[in-house]
N, C-alpha and C. Protein backbone atom coordinates (compact mmCIF):
# COMPACT_ATOMS: atom_id res chain seq x y z
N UNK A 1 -0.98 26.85 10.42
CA UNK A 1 -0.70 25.47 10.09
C UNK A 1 -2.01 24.71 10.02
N UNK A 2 -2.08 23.97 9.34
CA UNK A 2 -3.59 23.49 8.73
C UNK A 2 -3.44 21.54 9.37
N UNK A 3 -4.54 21.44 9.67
CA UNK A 3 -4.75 20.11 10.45
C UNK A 3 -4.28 19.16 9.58
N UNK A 4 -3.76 18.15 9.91
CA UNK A 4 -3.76 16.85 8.94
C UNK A 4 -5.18 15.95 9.39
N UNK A 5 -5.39 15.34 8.26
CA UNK A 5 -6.21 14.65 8.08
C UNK A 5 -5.81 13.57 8.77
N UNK A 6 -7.44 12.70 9.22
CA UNK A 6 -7.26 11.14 10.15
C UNK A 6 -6.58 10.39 9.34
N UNK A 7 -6.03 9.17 10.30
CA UNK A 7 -5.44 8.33 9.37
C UNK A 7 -6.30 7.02 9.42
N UNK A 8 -6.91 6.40 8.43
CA UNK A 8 -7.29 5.22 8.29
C UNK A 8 -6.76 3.92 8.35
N UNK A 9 -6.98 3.19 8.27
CA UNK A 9 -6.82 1.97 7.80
C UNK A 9 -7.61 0.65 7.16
N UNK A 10 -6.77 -0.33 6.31
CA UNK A 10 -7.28 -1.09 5.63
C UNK A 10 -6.81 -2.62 5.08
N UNK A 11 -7.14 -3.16 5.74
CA UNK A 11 -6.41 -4.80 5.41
C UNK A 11 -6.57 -5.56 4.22
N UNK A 12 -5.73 -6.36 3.61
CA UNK A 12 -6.20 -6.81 2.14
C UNK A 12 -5.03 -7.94 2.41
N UNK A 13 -5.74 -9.00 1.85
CA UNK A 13 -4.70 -10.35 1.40
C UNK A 13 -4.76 -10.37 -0.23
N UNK A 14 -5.42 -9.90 -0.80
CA UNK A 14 -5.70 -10.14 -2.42
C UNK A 14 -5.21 -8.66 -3.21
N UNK A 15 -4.70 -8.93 -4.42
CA UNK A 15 -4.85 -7.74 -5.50
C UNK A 15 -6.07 -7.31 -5.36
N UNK A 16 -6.20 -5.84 -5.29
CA UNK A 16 -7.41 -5.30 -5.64
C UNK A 16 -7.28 -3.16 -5.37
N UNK A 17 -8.24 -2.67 -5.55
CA UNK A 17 -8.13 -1.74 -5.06
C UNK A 17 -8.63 -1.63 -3.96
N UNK A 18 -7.81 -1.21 -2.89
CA UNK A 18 -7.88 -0.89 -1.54
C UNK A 18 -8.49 0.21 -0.68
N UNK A 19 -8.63 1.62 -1.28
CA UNK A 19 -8.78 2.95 -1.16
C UNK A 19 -9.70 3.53 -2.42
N UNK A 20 -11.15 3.32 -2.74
CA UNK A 20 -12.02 4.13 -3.90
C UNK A 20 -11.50 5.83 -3.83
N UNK A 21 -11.15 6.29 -3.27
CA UNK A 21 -10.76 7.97 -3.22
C UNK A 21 -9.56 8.73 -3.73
N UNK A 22 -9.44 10.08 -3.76
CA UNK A 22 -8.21 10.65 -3.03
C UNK A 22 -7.47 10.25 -1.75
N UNK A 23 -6.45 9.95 -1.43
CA UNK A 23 -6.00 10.36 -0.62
C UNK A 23 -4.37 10.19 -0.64
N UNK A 24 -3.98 10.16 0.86
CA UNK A 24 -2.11 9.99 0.70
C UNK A 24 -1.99 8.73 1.66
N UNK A 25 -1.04 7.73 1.29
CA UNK A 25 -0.32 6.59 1.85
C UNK A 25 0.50 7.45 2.86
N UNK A 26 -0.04 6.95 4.21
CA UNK A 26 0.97 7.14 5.76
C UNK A 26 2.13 6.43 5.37
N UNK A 27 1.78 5.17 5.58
CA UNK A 27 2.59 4.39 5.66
C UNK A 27 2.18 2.53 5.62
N UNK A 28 2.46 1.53 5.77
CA UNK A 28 2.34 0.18 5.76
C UNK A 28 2.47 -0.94 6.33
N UNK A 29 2.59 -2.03 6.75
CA UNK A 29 2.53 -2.99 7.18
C UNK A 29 2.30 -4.02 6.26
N UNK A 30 3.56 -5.31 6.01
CA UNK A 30 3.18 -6.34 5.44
C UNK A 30 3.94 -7.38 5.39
N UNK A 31 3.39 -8.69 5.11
CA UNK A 31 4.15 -9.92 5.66
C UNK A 31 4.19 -10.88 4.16
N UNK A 32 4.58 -10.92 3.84
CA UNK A 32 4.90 -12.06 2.78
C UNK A 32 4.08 -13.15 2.47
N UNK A 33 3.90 -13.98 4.13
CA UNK A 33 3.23 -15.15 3.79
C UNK A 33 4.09 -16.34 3.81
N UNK A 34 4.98 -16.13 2.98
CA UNK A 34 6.35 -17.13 2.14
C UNK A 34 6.32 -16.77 0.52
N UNK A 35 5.78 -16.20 -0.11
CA UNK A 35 6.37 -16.05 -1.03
C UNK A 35 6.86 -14.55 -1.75
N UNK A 36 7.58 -14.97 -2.17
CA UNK A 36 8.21 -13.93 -2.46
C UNK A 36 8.04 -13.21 -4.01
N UNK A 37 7.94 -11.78 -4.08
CA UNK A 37 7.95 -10.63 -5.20
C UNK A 37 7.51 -9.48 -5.10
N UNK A 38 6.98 -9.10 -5.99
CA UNK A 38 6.73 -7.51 -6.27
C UNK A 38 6.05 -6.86 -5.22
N UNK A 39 5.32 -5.90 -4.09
CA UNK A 39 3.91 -5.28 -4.06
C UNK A 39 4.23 -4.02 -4.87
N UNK A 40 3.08 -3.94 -5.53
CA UNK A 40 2.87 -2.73 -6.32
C UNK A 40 1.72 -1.65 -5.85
N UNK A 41 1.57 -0.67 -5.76
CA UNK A 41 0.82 0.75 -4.96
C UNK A 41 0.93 1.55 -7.08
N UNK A 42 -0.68 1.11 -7.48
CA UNK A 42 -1.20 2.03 -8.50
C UNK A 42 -2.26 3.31 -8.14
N UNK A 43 -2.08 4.05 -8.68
CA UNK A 43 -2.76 5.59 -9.03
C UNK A 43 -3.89 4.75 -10.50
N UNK A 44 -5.06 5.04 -9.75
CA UNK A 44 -5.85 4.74 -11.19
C UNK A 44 -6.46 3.04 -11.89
N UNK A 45 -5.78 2.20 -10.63
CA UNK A 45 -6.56 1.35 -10.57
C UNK A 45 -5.59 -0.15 -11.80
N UNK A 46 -5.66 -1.09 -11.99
CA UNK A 46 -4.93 -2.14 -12.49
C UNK A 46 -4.33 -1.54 -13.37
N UNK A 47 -4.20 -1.07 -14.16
CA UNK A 47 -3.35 -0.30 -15.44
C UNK A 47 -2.40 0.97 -14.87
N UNK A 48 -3.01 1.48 -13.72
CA UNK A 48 -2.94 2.97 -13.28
C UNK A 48 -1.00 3.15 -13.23
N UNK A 49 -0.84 4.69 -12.90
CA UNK A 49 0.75 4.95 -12.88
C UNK A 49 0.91 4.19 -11.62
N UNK A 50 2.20 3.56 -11.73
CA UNK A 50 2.87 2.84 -10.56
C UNK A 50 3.48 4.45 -9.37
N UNK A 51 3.31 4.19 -8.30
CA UNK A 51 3.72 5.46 -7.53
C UNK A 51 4.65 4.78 -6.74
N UNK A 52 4.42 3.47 -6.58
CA UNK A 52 5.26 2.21 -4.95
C UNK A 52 5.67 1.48 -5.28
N UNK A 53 6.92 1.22 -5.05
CA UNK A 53 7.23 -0.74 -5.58
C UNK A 53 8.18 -1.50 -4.40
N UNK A 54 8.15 -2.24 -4.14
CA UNK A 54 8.95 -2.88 -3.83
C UNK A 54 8.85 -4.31 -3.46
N UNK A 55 9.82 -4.93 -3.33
CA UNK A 55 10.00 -6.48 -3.34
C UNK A 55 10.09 -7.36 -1.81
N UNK A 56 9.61 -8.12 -1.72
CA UNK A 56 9.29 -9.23 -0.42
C UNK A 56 10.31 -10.29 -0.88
N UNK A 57 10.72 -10.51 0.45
CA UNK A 57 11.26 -12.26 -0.20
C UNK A 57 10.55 -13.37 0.66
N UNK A 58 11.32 -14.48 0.60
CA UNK A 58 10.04 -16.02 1.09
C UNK A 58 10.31 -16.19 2.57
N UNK A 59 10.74 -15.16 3.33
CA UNK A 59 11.26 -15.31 4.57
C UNK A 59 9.81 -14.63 5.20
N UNK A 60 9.82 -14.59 6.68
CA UNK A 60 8.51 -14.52 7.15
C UNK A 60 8.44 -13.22 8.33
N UNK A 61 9.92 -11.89 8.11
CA UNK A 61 10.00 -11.22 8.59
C UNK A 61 8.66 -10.04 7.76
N UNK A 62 8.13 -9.39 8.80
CA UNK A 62 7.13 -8.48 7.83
C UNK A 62 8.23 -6.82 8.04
N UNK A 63 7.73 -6.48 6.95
CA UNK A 63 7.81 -4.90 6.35
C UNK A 63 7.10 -4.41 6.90
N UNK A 64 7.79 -2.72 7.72
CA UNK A 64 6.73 -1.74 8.07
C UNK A 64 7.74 -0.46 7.47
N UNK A 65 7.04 0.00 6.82
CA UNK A 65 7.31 1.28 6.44
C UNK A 65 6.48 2.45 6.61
N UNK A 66 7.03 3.84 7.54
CA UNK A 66 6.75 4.98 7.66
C UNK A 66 7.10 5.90 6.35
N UNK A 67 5.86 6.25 5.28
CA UNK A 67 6.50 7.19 4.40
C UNK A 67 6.66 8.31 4.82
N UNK A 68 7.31 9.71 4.57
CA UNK A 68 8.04 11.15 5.00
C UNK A 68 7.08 11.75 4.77
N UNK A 69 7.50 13.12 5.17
CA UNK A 69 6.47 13.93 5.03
C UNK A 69 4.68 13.46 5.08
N UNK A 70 4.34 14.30 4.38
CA UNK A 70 2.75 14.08 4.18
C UNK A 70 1.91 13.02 3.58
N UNK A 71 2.99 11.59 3.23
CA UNK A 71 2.67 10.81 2.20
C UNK A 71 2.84 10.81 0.66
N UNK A 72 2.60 9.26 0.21
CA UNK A 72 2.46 9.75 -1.18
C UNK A 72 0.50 9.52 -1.55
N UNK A 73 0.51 10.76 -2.72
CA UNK A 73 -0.61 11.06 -3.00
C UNK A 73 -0.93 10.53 -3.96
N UNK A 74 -2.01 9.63 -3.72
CA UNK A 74 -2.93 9.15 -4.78
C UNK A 74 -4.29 9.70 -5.67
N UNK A 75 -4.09 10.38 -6.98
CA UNK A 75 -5.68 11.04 -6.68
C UNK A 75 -6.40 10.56 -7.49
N UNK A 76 -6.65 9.38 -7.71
CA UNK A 76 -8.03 8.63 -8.11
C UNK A 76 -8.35 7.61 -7.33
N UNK A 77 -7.34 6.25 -6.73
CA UNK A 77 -7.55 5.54 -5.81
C UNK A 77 -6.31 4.96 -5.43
N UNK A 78 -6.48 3.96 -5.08
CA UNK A 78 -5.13 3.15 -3.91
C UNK A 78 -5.25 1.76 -4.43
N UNK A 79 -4.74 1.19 -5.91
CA UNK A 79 -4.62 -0.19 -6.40
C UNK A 79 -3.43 -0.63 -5.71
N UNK A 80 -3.34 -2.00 -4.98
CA UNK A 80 -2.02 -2.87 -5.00
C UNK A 80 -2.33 -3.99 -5.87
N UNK A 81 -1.29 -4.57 -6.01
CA UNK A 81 -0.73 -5.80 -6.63
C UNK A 81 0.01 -6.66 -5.28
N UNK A 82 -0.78 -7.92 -5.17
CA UNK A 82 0.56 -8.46 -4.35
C UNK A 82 0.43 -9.88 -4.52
N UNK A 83 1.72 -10.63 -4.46
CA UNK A 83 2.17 -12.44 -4.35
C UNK A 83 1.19 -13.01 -4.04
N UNK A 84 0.96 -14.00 -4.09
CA UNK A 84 0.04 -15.08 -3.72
C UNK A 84 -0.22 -14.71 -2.49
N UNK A 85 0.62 -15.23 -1.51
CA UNK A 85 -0.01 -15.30 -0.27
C UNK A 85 0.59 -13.90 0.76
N UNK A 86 0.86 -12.99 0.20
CA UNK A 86 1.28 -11.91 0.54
C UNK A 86 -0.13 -11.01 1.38
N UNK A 87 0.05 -10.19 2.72
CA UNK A 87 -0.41 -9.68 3.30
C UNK A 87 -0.52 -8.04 3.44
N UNK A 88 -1.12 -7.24 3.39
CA UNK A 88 -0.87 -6.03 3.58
C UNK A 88 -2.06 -4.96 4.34
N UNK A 89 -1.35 -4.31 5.37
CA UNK A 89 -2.18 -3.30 6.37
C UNK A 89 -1.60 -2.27 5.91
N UNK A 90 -2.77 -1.24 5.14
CA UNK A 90 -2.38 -0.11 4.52
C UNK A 90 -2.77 1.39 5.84
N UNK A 91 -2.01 2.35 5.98
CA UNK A 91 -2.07 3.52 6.73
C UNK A 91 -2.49 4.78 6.09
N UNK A 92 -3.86 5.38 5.27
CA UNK A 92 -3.78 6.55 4.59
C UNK A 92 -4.88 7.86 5.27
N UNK A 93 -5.14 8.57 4.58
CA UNK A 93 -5.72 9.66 4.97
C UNK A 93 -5.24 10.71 4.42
């Protein structure tokens, strides 16, 4: 059985790419802010394949999600998209 890799982390309030590398999404942490919509998790950077989606609303409970298994794998980098005032603590390695 082969080691798993450390797990990192990485905080972001803004769209941007989060992760320059390979690697796989653990898992997440994130709070809205108050407003509510999309976060998006791209492969490949603002244009890149969508791999993550899901929706926030204007309430001020935060999202934590554990992904399964080994993660999902990103192999060029780790773009999000997120709401205005939307928050996110990313888990990869």
């Amino acid at each position: 059985m082969s080691m798993q890799t450390d797990v990192r982390t990485v905080h972001t309030e803004a769209t941007g790419t989060v992760v320059n590398s390979r690697t796989r999404v653990k898992a997440y942490h994130c709070l809205s802010g108050g407003a509510a919509g999309d976060v998006i998790f791209r492969d490949g950077g603002s244009g890149g394949t969508i791999l993550l989606q899901f929706n926030i609303a204007t309430g001020t409970q935060p999202i934590n999600m554990l992904i399964p298994g080994e993660g999902i794998l990103f192999r060029t980098d780790v773009h999000v998209t997120l709401p205005a005032t939307a928050k996110l603590t990313l888990f990869y390695g």
